[in-house]
PDB file of N, CA and C in Angstrom:
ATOM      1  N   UNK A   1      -1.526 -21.775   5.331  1.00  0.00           N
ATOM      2  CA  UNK A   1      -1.300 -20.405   4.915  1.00  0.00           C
ATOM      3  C   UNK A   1      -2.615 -19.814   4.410  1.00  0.00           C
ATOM      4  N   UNK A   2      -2.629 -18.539   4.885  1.00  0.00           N
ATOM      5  CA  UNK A   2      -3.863 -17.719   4.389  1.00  0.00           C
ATOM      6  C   UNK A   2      -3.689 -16.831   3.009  1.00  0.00           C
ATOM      7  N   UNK A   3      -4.906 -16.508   2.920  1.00  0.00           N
ATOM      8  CA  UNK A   3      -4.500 -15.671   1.137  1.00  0.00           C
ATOM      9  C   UNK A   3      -5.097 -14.334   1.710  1.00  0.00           C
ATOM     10  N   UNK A   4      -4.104 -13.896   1.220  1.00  0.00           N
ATOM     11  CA  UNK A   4      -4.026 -12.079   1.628  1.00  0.00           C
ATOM     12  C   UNK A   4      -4.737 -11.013   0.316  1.00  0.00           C
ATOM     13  N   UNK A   5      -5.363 -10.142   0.243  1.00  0.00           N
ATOM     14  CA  UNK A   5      -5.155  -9.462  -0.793  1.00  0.00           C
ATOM     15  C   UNK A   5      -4.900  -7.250  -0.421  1.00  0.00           C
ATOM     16  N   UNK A   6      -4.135  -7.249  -1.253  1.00  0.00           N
ATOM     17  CA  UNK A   6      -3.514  -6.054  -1.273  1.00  0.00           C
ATOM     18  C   UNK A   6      -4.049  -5.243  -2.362  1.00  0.00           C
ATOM     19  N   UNK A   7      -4.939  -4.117  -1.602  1.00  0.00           N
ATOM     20  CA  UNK A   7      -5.442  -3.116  -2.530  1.00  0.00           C
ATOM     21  C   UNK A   7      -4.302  -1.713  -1.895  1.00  0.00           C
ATOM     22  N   UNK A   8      -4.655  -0.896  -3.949  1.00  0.00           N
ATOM     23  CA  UNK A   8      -3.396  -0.210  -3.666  1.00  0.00           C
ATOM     24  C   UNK A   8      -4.382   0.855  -3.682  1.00  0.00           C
ATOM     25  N   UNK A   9      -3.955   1.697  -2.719  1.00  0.00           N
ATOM     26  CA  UNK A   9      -4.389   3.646  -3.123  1.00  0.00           C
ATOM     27  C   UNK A   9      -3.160   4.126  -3.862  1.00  0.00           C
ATOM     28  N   UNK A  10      -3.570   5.269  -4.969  1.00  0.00           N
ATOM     29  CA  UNK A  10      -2.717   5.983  -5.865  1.00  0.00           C
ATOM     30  C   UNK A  10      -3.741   7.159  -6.163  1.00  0.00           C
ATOM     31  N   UNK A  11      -3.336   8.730  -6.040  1.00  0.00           N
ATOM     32  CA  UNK A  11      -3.687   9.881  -6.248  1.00  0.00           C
ATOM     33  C   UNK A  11      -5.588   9.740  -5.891  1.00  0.00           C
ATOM     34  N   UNK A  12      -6.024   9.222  -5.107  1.00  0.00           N
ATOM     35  CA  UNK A  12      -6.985   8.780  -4.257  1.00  0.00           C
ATOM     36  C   UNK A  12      -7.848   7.809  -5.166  1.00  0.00           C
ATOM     37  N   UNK A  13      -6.858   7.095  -5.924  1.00  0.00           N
ATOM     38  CA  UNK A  13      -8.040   5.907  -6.999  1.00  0.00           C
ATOM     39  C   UNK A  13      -7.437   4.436  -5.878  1.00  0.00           C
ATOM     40  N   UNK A  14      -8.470   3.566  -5.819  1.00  0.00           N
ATOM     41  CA  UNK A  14      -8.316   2.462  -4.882  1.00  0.00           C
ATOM     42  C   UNK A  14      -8.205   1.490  -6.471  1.00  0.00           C
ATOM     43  N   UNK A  15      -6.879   0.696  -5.864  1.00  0.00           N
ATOM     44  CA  UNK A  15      -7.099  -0.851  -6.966  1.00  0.00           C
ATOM     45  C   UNK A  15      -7.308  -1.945  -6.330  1.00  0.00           C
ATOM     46  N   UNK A  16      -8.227  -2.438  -6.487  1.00  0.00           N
ATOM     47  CA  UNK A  16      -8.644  -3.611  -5.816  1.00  0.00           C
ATOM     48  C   UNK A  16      -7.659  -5.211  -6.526  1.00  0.00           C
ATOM     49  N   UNK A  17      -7.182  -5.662  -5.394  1.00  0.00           N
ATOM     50  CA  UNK A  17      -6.694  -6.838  -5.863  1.00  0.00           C
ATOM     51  C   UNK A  17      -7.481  -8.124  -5.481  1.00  0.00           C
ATOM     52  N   UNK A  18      -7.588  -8.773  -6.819  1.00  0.00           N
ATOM     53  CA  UNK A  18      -8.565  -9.585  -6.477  1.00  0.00           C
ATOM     54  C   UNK A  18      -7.895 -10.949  -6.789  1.00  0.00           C
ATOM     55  N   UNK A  19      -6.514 -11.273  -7.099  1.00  0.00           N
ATOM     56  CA  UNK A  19      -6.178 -12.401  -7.177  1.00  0.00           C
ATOM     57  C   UNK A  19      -5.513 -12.474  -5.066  1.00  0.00           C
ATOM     58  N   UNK A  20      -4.764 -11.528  -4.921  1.00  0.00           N
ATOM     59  CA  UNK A  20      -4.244 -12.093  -3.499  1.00  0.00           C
ATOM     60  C   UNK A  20      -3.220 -13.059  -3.586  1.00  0.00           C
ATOM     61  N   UNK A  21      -2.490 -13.307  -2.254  1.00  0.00           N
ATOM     62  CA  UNK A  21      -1.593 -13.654  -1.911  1.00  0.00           C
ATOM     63  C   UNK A  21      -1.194 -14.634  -0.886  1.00  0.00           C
ATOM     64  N   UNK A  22      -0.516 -16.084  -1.080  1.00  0.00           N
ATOM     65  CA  UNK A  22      -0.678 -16.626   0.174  1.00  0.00           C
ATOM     66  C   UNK A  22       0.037 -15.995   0.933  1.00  0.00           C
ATOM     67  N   UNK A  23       0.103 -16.046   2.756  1.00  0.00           N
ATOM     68  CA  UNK A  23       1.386 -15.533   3.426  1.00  0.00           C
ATOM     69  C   UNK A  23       0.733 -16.250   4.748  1.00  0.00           C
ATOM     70  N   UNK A  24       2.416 -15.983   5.538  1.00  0.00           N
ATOM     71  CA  UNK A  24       2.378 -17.116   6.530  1.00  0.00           C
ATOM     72  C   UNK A  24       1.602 -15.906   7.563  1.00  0.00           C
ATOM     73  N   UNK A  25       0.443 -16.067   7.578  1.00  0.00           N
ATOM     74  CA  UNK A  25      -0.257 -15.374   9.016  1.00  0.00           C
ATOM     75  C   UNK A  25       0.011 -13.434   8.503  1.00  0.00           C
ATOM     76  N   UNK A  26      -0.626 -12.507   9.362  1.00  0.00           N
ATOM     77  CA  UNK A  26      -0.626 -11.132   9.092  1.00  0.00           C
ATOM     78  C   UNK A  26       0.919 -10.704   9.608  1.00  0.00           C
ATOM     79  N   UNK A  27       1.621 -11.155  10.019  1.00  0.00           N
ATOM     80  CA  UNK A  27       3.549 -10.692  10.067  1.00  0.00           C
ATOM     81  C   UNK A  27       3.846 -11.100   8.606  1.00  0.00           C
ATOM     82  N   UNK A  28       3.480 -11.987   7.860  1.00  0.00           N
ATOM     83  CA  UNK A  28       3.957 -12.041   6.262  1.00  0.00           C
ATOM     84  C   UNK A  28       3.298 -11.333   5.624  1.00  0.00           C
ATOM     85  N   UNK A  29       2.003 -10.974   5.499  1.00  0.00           N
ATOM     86  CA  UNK A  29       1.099 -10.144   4.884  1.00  0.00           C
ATOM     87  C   UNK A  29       1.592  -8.810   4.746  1.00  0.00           C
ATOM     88  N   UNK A  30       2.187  -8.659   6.191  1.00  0.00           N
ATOM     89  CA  UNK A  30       2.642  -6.949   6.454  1.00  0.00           C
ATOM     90  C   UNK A  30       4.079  -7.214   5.872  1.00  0.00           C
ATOM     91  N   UNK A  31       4.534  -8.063   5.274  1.00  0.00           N
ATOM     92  CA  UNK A  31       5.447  -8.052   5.001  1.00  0.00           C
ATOM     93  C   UNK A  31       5.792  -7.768   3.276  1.00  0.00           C
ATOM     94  N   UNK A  32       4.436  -8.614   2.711  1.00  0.00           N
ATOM     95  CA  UNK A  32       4.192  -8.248   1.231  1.00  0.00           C
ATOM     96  C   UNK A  32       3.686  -6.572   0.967  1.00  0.00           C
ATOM     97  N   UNK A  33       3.020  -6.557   2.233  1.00  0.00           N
ATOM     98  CA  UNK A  33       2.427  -5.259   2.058  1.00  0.00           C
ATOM     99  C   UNK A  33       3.447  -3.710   2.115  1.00  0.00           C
ATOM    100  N   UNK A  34       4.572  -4.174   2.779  1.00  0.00           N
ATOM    101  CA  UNK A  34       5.473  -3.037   2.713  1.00  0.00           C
ATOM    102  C   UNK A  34       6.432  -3.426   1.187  1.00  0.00           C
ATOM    103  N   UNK A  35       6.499  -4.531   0.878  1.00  0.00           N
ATOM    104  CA  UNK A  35       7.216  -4.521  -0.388  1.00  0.00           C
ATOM    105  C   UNK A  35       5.966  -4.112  -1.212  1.00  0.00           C
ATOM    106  N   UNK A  36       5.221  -4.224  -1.393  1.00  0.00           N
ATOM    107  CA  UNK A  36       4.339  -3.535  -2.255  1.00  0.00           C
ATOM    108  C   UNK A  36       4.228  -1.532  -2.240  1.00  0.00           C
ATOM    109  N   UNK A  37       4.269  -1.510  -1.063  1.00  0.00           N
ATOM    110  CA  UNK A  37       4.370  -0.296  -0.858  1.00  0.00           C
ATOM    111  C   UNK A  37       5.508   0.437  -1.338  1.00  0.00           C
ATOM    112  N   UNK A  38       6.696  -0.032  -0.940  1.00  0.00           N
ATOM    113  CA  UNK A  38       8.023   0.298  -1.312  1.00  0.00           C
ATOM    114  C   UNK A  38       7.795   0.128  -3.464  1.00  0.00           C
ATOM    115  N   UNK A  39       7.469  -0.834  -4.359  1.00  0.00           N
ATOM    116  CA  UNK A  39       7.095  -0.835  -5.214  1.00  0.00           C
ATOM    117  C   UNK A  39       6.117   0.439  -5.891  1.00  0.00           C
ATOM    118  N   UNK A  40       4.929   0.782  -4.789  1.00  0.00           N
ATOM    119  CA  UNK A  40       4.311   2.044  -5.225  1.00  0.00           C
ATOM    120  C   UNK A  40       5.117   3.611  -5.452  1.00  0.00           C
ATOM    121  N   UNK A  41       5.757   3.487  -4.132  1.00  0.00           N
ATOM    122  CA  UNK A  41       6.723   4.715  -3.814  1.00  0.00           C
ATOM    123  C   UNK A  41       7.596   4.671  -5.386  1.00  0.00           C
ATOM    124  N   UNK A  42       8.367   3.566  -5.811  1.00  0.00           N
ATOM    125  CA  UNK A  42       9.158   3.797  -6.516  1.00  0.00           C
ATOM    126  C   UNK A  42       8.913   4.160  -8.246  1.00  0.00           C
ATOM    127  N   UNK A  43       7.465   3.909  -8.110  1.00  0.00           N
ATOM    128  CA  UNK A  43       7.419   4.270  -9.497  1.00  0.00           C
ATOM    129  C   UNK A  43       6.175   5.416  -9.451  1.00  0.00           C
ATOM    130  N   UNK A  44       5.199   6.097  -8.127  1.00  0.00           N
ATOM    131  CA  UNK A  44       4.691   7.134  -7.857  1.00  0.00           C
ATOM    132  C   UNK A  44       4.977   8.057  -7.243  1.00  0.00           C
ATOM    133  N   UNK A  45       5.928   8.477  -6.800  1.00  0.00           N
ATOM    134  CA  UNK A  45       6.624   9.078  -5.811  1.00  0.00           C
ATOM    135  C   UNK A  45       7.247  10.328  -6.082  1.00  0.00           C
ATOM    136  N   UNK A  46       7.636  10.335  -7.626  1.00  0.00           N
ATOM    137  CA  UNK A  46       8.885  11.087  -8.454  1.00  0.00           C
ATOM    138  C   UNK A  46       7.809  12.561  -8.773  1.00  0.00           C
ATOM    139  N   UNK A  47       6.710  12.015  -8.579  1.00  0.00           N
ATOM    140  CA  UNK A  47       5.987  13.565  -9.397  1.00  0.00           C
ATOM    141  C   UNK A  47       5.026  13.935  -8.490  1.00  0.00           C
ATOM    142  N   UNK A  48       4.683  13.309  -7.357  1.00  0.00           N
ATOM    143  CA  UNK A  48       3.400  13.655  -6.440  1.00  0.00           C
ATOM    144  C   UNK A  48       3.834  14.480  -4.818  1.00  0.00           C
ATOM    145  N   UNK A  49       2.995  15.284  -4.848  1.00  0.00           N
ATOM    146  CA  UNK A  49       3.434  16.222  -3.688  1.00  0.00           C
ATOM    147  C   UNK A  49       2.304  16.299  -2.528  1.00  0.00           C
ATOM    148  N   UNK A  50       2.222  15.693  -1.440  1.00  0.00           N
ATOM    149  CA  UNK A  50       1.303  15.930  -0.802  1.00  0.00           C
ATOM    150  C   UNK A  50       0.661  14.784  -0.853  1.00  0.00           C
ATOM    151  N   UNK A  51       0.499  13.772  -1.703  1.00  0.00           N
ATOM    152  CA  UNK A  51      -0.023  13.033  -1.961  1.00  0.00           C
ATOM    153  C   UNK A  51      -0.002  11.795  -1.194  1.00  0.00           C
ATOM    154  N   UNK A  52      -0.641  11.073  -0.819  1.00  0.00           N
ATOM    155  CA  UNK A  52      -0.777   9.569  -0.288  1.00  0.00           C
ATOM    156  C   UNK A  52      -0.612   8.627  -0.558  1.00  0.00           C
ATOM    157  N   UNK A  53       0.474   7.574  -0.749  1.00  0.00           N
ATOM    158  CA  UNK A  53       0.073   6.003  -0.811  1.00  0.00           C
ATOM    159  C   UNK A  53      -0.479   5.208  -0.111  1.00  0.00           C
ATOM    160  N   UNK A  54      -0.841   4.370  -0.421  1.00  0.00           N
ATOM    161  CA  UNK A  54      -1.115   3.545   0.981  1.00  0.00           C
ATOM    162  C   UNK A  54      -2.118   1.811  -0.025  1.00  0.00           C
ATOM    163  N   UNK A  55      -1.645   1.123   0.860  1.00  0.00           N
ATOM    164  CA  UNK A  55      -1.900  -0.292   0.511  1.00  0.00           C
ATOM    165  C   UNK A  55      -2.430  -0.982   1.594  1.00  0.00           C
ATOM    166  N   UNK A  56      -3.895  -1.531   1.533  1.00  0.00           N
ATOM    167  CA  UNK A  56      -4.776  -1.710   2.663  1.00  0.00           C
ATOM    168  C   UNK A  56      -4.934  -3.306   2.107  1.00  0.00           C
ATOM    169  N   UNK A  57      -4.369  -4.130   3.674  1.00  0.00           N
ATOM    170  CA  UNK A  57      -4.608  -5.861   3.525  1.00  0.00           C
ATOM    171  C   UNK A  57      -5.578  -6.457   4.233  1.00  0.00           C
ATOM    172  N   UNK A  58      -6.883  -7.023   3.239  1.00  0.00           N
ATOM    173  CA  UNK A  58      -7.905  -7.492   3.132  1.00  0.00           C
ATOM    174  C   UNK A  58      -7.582  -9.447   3.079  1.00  0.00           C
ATOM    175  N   UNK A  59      -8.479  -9.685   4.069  1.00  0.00           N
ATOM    176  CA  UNK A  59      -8.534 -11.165   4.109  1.00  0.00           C
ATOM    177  C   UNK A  59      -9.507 -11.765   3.378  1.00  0.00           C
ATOM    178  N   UNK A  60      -9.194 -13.065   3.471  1.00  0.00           N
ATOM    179  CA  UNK A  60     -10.610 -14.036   2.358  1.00  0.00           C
ATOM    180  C   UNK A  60     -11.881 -13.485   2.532  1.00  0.00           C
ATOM    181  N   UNK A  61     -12.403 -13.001   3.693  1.00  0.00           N
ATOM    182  CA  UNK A  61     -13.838 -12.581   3.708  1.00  0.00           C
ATOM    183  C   UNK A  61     -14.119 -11.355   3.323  1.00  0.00           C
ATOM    184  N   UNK A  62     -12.933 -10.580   3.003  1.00  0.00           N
ATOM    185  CA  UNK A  62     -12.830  -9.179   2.781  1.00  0.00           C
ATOM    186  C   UNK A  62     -12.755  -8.294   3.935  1.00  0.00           C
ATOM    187  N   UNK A  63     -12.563  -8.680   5.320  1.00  0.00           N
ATOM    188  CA  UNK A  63     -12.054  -7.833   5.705  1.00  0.00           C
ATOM    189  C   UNK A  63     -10.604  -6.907   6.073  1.00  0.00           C
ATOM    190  N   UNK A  64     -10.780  -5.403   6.193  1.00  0.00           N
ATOM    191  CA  UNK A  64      -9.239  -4.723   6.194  1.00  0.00           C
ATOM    192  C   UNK A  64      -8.583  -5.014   7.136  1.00  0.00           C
ATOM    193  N   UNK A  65      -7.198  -6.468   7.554  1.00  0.00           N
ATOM    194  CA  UNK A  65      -6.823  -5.898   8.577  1.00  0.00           C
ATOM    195  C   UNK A  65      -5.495  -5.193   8.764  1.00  0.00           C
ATOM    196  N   UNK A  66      -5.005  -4.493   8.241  1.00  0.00           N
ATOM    197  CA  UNK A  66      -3.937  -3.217   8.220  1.00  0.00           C
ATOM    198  C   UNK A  66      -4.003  -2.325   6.973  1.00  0.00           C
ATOM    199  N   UNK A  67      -3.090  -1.401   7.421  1.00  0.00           N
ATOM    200  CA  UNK A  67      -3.197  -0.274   6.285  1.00  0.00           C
ATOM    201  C   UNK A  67      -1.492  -0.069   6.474  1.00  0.00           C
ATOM    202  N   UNK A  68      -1.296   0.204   5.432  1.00  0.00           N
ATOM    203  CA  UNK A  68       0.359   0.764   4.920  1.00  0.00           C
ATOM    204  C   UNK A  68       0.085   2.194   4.325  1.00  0.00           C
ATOM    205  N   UNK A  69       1.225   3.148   4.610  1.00  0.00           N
ATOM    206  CA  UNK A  69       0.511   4.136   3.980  1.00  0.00           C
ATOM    207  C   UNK A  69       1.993   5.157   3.437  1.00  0.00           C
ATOM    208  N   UNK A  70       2.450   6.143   2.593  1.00  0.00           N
ATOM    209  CA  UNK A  70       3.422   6.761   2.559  1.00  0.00           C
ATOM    210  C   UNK A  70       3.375   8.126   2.050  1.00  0.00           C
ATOM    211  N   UNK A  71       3.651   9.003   2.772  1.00  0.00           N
ATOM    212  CA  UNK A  71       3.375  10.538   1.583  1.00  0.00           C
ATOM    213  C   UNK A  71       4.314  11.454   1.474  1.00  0.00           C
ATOM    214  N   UNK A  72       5.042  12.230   0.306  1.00  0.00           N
ATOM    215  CA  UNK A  72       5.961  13.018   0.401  1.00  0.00           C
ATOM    216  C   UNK A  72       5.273  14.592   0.236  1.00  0.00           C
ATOM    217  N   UNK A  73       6.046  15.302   1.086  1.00  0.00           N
ATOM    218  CA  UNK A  73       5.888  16.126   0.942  1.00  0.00           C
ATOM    219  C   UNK A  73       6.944  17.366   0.931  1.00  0.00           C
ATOM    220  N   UNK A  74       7.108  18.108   0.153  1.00  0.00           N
ATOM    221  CA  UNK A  74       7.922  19.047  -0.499  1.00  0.00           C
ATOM    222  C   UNK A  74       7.680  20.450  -0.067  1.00  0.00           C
ATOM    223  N   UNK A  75       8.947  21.215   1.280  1.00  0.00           N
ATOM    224  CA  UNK A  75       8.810  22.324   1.919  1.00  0.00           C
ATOM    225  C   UNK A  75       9.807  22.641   1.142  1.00  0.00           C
ATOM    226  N   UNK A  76       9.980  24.314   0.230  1.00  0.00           N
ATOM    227  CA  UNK A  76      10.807  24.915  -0.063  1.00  0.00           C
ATOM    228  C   UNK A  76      11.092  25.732   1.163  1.00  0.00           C
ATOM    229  N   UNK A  77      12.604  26.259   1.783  1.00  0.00           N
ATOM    230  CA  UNK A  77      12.791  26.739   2.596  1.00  0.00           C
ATOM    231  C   UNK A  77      13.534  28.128   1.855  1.00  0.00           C
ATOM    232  N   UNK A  78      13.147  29.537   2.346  1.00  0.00           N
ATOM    233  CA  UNK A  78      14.022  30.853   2.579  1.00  0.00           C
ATOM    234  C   UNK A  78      14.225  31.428   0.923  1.00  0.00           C
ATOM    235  N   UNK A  79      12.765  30.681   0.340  1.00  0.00           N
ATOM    236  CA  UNK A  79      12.606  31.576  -0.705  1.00  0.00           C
ATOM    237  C   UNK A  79      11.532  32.323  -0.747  1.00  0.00           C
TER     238      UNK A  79
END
């Protein structure tokens, strides 16, 4: 098993994770990486408009290989 690490974007600040994660190959990685994501949404989500999540998975050498990403956005209609 490889060690994954998951940096988070929030209101365009990057958090670098520097402990990481084992997972079985990049199908588990993408797999922490959407529960992580789903985790961001649920506690950034409630007040941001337009805004971006997104959680980018970095391997042992540091390189990115995927990006997760989520954004809401809020159309008032026929006012």
């Amino acid at each position: 098993m490889a060690r994954y690490f998951f940096d988070s974007s929030v209101r365009d600040e990057i958090m670098k994770d520097d402990e990481g994660i084992e997972c079985d190959g990049l199908e588990g990685a993408c797999r922490e990486g959407m529960e992580g994501l789903r985790d961001l949404a649920r506690e950034f989500l409630k007040d941001l408009d337009g805004q971006q999540l997104a959680i980018y998975v970095r391997d042992e050498t540091g390189e990115r290989l995927l990006s997760l990403s989520i954004t809401l956005q809020k159309k008032l209609s026929g006012l």
